[in-house]
PDB file of N, CA and C in Angstrom:
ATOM      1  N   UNK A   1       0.847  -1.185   0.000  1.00  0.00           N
ATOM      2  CA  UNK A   1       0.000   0.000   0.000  1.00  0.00           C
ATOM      3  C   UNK A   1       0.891   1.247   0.000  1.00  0.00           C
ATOM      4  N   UNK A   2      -0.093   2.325  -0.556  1.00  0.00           N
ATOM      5  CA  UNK A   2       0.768   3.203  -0.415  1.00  0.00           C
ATOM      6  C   UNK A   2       1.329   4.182   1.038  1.00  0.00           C
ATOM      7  N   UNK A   3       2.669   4.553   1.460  1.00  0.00           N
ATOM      8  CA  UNK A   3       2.771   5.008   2.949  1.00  0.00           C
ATOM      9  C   UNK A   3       2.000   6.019   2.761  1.00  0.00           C
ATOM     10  N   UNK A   4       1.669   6.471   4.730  1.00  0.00           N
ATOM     11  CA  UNK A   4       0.965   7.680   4.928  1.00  0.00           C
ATOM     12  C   UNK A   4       1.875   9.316   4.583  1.00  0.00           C
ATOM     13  N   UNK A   5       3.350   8.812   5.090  1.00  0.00           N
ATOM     14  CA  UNK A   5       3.802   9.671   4.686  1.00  0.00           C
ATOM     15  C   UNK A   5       4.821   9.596   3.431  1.00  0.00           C
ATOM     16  N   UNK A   6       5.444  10.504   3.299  1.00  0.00           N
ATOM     17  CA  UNK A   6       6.703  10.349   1.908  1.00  0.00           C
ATOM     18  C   UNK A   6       8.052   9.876   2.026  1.00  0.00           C
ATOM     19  N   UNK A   7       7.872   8.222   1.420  1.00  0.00           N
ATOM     20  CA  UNK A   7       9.391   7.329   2.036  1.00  0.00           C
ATOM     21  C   UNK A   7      10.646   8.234   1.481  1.00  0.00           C
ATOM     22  N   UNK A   8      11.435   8.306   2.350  1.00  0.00           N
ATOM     23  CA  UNK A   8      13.133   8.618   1.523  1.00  0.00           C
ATOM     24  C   UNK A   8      13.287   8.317   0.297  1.00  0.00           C
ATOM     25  N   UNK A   9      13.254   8.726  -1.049  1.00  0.00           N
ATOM     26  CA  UNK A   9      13.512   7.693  -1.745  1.00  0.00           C
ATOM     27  C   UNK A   9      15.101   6.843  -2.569  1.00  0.00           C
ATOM     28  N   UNK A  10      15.610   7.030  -0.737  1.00  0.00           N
ATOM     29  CA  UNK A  10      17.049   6.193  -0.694  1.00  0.00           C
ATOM     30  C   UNK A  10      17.019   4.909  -0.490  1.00  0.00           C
ATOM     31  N   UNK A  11      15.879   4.965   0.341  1.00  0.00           N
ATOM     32  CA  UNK A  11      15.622   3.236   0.782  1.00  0.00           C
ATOM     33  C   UNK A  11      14.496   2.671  -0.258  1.00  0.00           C
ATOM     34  N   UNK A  12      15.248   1.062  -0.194  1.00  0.00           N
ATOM     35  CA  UNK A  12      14.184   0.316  -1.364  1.00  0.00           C
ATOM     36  C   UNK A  12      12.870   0.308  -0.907  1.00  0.00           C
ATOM     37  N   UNK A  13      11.948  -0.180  -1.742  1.00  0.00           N
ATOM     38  CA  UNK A  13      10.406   0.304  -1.950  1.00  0.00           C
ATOM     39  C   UNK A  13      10.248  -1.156  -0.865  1.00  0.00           C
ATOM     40  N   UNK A  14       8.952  -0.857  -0.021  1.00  0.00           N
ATOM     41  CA  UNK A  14       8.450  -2.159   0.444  1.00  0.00           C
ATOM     42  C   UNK A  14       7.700  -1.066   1.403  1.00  0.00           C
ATOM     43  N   UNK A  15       7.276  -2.105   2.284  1.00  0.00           N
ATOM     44  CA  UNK A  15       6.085  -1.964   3.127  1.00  0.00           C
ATOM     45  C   UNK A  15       6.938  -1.152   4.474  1.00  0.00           C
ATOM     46  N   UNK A  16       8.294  -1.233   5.336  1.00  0.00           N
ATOM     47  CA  UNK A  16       8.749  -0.584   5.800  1.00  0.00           C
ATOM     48  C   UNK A  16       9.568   0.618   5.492  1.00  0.00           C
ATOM     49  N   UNK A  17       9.411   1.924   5.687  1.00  0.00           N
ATOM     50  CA  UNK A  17      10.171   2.845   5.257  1.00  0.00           C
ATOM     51  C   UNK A  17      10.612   3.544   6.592  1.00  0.00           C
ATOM     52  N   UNK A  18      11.302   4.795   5.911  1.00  0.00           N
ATOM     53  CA  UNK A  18      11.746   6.266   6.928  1.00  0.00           C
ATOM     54  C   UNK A  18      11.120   7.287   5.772  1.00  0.00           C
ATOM     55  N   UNK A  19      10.843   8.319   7.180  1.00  0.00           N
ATOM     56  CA  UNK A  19      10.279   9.213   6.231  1.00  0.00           C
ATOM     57  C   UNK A  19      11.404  10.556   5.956  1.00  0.00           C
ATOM     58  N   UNK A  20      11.127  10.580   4.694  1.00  0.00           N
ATOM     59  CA  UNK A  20      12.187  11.405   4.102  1.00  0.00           C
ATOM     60  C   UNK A  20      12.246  12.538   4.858  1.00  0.00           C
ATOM     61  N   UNK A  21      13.433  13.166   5.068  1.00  0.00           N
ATOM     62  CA  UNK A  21      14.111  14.266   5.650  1.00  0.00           C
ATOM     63  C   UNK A  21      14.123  14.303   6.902  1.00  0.00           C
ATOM     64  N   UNK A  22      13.251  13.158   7.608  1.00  0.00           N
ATOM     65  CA  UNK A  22      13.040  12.857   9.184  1.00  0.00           C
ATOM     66  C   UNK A  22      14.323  12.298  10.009  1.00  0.00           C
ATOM     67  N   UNK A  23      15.289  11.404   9.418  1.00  0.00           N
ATOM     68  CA  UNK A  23      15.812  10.844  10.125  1.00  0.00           C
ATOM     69  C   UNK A  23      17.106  11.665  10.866  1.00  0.00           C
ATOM     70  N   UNK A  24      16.955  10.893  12.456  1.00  0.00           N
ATOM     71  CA  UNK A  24      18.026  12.103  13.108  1.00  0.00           C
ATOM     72  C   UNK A  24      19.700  11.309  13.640  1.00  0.00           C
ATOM     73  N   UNK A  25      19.739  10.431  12.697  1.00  0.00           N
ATOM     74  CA  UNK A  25      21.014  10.087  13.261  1.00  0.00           C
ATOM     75  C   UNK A  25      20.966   9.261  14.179  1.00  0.00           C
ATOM     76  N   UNK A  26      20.146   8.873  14.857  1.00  0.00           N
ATOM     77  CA  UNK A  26      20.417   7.865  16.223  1.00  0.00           C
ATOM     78  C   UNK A  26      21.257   6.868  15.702  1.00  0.00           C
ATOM     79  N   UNK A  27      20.758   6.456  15.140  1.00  0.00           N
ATOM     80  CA  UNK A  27      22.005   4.994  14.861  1.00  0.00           C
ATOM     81  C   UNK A  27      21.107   3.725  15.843  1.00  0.00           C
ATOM     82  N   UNK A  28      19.755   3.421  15.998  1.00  0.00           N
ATOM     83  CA  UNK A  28      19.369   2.592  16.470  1.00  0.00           C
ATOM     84  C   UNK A  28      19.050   1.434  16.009  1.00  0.00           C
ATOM     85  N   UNK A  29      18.369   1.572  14.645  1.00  0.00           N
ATOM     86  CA  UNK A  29      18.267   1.250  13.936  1.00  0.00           C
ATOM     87  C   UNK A  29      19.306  -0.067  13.084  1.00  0.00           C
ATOM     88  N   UNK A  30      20.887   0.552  13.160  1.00  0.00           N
ATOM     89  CA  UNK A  30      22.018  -0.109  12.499  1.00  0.00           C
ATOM     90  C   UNK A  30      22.540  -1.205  13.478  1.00  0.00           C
ATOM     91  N   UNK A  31      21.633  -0.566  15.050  1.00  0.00           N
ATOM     92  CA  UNK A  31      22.355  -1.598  16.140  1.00  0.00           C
ATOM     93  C   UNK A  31      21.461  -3.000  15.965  1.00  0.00           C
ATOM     94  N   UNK A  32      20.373  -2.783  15.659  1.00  0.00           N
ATOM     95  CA  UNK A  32      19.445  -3.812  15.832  1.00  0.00           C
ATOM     96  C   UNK A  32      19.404  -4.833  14.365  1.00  0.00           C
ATOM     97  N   UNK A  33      19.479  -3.744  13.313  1.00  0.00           N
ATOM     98  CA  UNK A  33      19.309  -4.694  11.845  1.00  0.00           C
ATOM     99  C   UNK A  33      20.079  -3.876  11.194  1.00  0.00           C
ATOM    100  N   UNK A  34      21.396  -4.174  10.604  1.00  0.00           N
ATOM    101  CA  UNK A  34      22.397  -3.279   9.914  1.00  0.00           C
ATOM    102  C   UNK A  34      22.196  -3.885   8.540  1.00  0.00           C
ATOM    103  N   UNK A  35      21.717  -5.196   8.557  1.00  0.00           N
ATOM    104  CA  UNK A  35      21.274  -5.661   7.287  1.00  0.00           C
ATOM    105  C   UNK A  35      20.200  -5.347   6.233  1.00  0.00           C
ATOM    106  N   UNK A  36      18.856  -4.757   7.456  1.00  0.00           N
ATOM    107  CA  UNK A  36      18.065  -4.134   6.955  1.00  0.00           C
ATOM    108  C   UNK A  36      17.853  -2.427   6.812  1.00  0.00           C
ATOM    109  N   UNK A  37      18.792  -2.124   7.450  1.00  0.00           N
ATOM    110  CA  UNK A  37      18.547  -0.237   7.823  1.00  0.00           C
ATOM    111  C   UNK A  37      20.358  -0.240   8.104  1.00  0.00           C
ATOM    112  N   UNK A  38      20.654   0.955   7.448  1.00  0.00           N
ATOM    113  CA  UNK A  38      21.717   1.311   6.776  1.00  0.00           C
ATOM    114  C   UNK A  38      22.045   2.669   6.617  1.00  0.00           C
ATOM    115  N   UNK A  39      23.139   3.482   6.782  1.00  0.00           N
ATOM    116  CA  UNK A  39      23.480   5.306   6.298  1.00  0.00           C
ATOM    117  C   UNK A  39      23.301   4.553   4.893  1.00  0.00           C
ATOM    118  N   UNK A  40      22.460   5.619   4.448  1.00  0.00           N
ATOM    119  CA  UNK A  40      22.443   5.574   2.686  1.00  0.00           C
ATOM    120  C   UNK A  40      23.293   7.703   2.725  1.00  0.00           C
ATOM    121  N   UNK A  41      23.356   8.061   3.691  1.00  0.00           N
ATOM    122  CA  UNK A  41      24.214   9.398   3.547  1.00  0.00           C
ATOM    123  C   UNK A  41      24.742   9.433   4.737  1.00  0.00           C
ATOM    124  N   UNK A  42      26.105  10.097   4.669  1.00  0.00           N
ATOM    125  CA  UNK A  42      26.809  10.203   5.850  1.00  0.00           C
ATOM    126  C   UNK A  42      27.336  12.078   6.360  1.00  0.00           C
ATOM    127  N   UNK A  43      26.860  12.775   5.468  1.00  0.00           N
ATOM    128  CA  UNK A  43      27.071  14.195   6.267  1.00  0.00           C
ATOM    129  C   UNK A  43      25.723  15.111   5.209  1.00  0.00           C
ATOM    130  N   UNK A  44      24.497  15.290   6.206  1.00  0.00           N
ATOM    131  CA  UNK A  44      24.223  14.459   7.646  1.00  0.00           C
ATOM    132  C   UNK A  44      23.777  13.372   7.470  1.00  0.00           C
ATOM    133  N   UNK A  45      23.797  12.538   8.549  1.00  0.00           N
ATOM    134  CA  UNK A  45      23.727  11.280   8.771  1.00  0.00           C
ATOM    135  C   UNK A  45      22.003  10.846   8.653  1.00  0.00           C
ATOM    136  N   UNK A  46      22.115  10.352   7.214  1.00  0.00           N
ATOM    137  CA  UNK A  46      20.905   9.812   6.751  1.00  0.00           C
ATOM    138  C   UNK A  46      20.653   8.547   6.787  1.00  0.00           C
ATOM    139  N   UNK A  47      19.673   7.678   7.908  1.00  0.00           N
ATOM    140  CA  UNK A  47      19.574   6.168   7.314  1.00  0.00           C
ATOM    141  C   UNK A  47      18.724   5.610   6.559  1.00  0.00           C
ATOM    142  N   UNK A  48      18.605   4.251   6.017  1.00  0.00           N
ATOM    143  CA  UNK A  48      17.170   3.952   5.090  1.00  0.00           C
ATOM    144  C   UNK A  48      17.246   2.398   5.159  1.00  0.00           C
ATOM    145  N   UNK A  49      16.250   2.084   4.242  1.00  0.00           N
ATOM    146  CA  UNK A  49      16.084   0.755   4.088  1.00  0.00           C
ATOM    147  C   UNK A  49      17.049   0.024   3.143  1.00  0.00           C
ATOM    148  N   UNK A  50      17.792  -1.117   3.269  1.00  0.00           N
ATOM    149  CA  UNK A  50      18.865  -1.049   2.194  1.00  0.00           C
ATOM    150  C   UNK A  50      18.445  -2.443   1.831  1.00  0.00           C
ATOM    151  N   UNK A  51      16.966  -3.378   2.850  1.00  0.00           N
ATOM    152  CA  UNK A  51      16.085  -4.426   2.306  1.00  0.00           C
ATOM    153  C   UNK A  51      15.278  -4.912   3.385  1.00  0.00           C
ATOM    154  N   UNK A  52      14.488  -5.100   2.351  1.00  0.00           N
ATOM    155  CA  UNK A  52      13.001  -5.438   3.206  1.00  0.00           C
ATOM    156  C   UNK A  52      13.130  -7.109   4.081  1.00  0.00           C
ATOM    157  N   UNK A  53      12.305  -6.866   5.050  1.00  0.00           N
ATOM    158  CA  UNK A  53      12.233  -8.132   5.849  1.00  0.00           C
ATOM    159  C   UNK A  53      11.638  -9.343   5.188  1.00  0.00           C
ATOM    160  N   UNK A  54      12.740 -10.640   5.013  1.00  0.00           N
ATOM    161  CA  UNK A  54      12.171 -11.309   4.361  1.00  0.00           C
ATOM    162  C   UNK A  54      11.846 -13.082   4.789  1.00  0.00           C
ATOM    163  N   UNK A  55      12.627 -13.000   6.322  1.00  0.00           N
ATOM    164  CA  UNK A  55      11.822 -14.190   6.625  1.00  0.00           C
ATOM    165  C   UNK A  55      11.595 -13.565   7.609  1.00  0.00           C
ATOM    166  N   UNK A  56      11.123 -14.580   8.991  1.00  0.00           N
ATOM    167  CA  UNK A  56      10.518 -14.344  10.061  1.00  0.00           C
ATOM    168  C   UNK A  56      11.617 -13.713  11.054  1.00  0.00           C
ATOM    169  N   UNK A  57      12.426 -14.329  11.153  1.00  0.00           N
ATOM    170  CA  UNK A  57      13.916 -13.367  12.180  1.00  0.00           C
ATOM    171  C   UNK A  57      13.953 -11.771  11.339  1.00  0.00           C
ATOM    172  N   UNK A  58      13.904 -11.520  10.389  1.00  0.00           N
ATOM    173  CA  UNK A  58      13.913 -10.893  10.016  1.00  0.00           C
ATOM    174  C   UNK A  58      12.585  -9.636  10.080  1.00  0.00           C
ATOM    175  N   UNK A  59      11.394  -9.737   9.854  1.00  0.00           N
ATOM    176  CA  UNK A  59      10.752  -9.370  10.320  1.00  0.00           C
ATOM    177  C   UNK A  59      10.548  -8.936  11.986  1.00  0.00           C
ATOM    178  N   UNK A  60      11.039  -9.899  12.819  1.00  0.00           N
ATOM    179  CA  UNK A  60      10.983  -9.421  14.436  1.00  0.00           C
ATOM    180  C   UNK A  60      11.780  -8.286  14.798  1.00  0.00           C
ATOM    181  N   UNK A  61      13.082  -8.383  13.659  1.00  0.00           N
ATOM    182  CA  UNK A  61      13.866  -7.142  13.886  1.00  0.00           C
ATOM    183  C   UNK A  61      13.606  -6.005  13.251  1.00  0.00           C
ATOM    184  N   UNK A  62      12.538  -6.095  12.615  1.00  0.00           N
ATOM    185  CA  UNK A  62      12.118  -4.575  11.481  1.00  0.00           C
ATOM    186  C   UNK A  62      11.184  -3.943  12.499  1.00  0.00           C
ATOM    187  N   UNK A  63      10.143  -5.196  13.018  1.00  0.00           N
ATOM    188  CA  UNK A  63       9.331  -4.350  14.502  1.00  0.00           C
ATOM    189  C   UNK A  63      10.295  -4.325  15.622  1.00  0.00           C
ATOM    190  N   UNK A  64      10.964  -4.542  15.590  1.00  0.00           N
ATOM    191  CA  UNK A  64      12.139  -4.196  17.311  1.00  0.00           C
ATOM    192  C   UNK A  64      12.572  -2.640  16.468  1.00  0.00           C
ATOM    193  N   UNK A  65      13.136  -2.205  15.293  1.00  0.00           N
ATOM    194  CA  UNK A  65      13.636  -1.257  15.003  1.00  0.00           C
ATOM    195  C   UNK A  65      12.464   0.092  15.269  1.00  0.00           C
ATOM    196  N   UNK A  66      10.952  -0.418  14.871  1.00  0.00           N
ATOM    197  CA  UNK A  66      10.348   0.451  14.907  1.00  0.00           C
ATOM    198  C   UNK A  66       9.476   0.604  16.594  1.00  0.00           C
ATOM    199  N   UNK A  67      10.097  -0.448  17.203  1.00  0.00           N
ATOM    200  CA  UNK A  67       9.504  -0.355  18.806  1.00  0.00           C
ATOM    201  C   UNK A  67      10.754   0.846  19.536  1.00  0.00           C
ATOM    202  N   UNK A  68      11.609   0.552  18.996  1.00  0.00           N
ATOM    203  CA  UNK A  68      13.018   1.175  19.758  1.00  0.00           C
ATOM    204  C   UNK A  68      13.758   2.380  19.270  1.00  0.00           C
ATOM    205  N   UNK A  69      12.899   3.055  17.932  1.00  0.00           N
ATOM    206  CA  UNK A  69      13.242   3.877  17.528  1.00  0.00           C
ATOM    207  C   UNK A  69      13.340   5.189  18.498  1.00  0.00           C
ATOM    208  N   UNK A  70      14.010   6.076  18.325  1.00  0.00           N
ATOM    209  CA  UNK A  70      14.108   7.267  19.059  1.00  0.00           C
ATOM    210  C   UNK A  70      12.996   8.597  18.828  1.00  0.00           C
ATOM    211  N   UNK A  71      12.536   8.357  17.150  1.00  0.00           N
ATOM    212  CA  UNK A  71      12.283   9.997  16.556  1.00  0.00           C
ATOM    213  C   UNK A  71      10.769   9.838  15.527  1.00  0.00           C
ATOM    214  N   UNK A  72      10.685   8.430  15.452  1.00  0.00           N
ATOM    215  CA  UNK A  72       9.094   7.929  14.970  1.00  0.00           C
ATOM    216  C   UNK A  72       9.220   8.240  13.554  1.00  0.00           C
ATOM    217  N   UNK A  73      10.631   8.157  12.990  1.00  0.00           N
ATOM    218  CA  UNK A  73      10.592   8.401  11.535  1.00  0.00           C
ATOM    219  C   UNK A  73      10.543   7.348  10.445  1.00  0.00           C
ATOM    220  N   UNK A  74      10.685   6.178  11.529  1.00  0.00           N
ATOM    221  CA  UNK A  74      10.324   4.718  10.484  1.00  0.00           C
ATOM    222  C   UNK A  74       8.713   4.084  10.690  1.00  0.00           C
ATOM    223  N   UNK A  75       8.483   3.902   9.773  1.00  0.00           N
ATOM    224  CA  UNK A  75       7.128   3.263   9.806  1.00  0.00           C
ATOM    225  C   UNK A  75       7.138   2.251   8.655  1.00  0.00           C
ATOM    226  N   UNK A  76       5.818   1.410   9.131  1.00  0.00           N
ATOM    227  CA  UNK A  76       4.819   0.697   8.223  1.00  0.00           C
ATOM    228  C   UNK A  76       3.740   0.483   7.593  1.00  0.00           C
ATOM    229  N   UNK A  77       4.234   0.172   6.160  1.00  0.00           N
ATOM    230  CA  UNK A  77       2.376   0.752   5.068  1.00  0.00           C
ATOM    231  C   UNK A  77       2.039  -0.468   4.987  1.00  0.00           C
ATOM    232  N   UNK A  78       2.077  -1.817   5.564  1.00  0.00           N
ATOM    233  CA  UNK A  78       1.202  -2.786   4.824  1.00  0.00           C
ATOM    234  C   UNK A  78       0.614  -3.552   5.416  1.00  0.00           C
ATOM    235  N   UNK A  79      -0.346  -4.486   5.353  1.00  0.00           N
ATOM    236  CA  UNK A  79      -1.426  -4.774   5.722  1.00  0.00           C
ATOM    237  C   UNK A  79      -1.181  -6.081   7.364  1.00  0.00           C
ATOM    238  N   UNK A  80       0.052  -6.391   7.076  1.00  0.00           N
ATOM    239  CA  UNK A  80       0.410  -7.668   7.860  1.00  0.00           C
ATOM    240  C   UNK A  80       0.094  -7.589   9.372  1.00  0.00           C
ATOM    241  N   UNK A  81      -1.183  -8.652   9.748  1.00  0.00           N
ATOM    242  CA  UNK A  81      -1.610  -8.536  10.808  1.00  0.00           C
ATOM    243  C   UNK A  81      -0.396  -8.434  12.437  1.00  0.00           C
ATOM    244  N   UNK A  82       0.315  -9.036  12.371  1.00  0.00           N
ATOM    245  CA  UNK A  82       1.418  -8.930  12.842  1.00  0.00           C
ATOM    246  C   UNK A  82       2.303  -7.572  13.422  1.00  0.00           C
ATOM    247  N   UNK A  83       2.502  -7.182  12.276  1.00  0.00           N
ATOM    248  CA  UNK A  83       2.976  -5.475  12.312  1.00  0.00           C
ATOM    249  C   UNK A  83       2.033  -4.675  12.983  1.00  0.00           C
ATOM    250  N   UNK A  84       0.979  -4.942  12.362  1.00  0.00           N
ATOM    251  CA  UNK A  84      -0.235  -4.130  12.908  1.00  0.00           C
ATOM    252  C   UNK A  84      -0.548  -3.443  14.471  1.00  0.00           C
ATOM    253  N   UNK A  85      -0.619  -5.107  14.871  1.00  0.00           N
ATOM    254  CA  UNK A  85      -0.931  -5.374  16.679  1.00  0.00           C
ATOM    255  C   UNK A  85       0.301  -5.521  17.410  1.00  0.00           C
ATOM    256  N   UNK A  86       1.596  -5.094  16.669  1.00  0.00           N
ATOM    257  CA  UNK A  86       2.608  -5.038  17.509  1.00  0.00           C
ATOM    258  C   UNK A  86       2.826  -3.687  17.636  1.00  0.00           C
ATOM    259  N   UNK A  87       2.900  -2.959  16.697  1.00  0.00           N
ATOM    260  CA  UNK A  87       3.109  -1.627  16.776  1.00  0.00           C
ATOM    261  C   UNK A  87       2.534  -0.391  16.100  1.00  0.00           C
ATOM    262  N   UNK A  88       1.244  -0.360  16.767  1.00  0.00           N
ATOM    263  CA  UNK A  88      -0.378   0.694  16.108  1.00  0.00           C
ATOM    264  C   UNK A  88       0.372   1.774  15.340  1.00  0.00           C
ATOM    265  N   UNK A  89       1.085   2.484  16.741  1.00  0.00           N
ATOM    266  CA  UNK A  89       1.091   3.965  16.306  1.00  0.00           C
ATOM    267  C   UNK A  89       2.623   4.227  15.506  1.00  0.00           C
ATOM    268  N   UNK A  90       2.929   3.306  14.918  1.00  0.00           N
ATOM    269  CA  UNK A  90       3.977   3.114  13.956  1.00  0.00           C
ATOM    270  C   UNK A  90       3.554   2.819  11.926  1.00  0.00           C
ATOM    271  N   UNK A  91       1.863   2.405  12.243  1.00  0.00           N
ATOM    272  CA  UNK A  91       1.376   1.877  11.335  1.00  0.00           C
ATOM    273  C   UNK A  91       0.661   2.657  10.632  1.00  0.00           C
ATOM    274  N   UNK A  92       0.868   2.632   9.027  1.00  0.00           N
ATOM    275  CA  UNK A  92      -0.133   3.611   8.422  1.00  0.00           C
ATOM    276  C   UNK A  92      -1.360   3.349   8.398  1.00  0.00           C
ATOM    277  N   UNK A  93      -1.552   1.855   8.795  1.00  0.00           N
ATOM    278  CA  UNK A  93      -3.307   1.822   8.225  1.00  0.00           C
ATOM    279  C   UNK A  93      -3.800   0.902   9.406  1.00  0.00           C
ATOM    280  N   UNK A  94      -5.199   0.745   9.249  1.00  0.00           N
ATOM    281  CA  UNK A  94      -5.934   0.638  10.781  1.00  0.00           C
ATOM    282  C   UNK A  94      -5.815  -1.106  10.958  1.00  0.00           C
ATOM    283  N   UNK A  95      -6.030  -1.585  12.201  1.00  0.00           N
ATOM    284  CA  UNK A  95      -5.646  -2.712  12.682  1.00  0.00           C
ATOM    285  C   UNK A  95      -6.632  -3.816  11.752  1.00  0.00           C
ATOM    286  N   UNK A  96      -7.996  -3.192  12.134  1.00  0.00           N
ATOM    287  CA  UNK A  96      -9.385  -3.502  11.520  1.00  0.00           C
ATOM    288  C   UNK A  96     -10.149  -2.843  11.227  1.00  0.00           C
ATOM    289  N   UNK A  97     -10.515  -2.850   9.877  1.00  0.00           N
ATOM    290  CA  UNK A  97     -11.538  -1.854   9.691  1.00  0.00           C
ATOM    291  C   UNK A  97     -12.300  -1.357  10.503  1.00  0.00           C
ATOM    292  N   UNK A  98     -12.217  -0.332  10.568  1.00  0.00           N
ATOM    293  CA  UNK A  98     -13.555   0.489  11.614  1.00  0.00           C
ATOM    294  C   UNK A  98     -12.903   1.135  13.269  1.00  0.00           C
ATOM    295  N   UNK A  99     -11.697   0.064  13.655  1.00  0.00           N
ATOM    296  CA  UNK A  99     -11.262   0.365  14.656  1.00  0.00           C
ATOM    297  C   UNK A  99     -10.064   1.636  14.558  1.00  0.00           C
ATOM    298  N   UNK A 100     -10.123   2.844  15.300  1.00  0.00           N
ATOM    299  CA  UNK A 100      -8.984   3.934  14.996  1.00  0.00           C
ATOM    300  C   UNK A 100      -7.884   3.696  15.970  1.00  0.00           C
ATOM    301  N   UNK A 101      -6.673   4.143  15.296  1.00  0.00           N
ATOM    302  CA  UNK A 101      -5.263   3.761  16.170  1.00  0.00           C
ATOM    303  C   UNK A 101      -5.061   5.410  16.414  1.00  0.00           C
ATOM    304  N   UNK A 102      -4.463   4.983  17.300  1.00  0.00           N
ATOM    305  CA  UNK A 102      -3.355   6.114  17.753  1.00  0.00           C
ATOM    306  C   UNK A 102      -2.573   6.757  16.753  1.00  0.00           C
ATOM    307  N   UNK A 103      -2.454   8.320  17.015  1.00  0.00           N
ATOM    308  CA  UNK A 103      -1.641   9.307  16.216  1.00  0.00           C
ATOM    309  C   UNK A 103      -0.263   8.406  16.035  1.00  0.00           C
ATOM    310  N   UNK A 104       0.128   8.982  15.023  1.00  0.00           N
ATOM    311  CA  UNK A 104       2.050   8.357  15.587  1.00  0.00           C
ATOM    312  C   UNK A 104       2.523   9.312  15.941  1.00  0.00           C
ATOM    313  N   UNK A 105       3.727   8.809  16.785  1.00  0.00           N
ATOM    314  CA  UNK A 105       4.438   9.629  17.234  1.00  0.00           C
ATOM    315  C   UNK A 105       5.284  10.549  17.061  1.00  0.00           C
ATOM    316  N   UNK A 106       4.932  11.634  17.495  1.00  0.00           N
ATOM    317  CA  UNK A 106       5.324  12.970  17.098  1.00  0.00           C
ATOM    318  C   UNK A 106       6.913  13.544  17.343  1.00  0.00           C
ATOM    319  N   UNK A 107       8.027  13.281  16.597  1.00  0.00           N
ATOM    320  CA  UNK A 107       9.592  13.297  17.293  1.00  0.00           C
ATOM    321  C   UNK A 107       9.496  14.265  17.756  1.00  0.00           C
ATOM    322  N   UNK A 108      10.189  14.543  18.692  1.00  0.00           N
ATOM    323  CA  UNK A 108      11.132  15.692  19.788  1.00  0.00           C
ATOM    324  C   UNK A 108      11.661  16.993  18.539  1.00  0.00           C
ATOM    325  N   UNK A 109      12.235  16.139  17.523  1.00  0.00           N
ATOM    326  CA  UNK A 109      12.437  17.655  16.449  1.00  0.00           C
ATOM    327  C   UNK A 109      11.302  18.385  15.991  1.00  0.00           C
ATOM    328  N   UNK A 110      10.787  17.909  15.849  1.00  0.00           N
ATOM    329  CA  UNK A 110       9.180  18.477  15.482  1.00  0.00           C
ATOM    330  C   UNK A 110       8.700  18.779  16.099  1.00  0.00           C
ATOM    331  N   UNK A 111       8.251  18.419  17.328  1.00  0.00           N
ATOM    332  CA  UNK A 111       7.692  19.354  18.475  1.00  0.00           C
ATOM    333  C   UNK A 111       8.274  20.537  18.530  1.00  0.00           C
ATOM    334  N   UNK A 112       9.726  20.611  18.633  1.00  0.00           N
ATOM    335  CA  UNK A 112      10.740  21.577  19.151  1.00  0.00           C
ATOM    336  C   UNK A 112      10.299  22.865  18.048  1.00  0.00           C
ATOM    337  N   UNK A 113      10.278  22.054  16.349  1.00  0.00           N
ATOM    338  CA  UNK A 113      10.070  23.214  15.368  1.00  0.00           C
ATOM    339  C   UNK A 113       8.754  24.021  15.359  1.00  0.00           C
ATOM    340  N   UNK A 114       8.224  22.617  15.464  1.00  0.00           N
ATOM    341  CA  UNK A 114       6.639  23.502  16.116  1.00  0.00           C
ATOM    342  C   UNK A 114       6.454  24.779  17.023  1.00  0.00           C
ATOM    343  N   UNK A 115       7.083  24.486  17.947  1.00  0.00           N
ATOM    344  CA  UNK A 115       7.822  25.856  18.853  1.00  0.00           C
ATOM    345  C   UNK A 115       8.127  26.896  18.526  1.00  0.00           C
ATOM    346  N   UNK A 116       9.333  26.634  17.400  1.00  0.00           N
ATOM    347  CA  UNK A 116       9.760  27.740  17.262  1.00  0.00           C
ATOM    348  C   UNK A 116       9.145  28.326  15.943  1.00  0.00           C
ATOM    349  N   UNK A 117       8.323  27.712  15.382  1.00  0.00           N
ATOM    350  CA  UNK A 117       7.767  28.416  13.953  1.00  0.00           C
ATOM    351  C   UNK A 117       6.546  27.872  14.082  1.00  0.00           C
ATOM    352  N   UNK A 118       6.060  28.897  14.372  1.00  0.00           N
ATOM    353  CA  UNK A 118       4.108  28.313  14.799  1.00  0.00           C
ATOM    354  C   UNK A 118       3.756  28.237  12.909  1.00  0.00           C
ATOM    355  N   UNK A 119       2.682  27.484  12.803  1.00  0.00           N
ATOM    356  CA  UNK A 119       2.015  27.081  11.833  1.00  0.00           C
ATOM    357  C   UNK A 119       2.494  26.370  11.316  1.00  0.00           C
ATOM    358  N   UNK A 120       3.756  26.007  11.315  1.00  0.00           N
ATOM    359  CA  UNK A 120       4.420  24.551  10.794  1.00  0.00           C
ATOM    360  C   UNK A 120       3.789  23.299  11.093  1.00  0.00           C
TER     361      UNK A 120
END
């Protein structure tokens, strides 16, 4: 499906992304799955998807990346019940029809800009 917001388009296409211009460097991401999330730029320090989760170990670590993230700039667009009920407010689309999830989470940079430039 298509994401809610606009993937990087550094990282390959699939159902997990980062959202472009969001990412802040943590490096959490590279600790947990360096296989799957990767610097695709290094000044500033940009990460992305460098491949999608493709068995099951693999998958547990794409939701550990997006449970443990720092800044809420990785998410998921696709339908997999799994992803879903592990991590709502990470997810672009609803658990079950009809039922509403939680906002996602709003990073600390964005709040902060919000601050300082109202109407942003």
């Amino acid at each position: 499906m298509e994401p809610r917001f606009t993937a990087d388009p550094r990282s390959v296409p699939g159902d997990f992304y980062v959202i472009q211009n969001e990412c802040m460097g943590c490096g959490i991401p590279q600790k947990i799955a360096p296989e799957l999330v990767n610097w695709v730029e290094s000044s500033p320090p940009h990460c992305g998807w460098v491949r999608q989760p493709a068995t099951k170990k693999d998958l547990k670590r794409a939701i550990e990346i997006l449970k443990q993230q720092d800044f809420g700039c990785h998410r998921y667009a696709g339908m997999d019940p799994r992803v879903l009920q592990s991590i709502p407010e990470c997810c672009d689309y609803f658990v079950q029809p009809g039922v509403d999830m939680p906002q996602p989470k709003v990073s600390w940079w964005r709040r902060m800009w919000r601050k300082i430039v109202p109407g942003s």
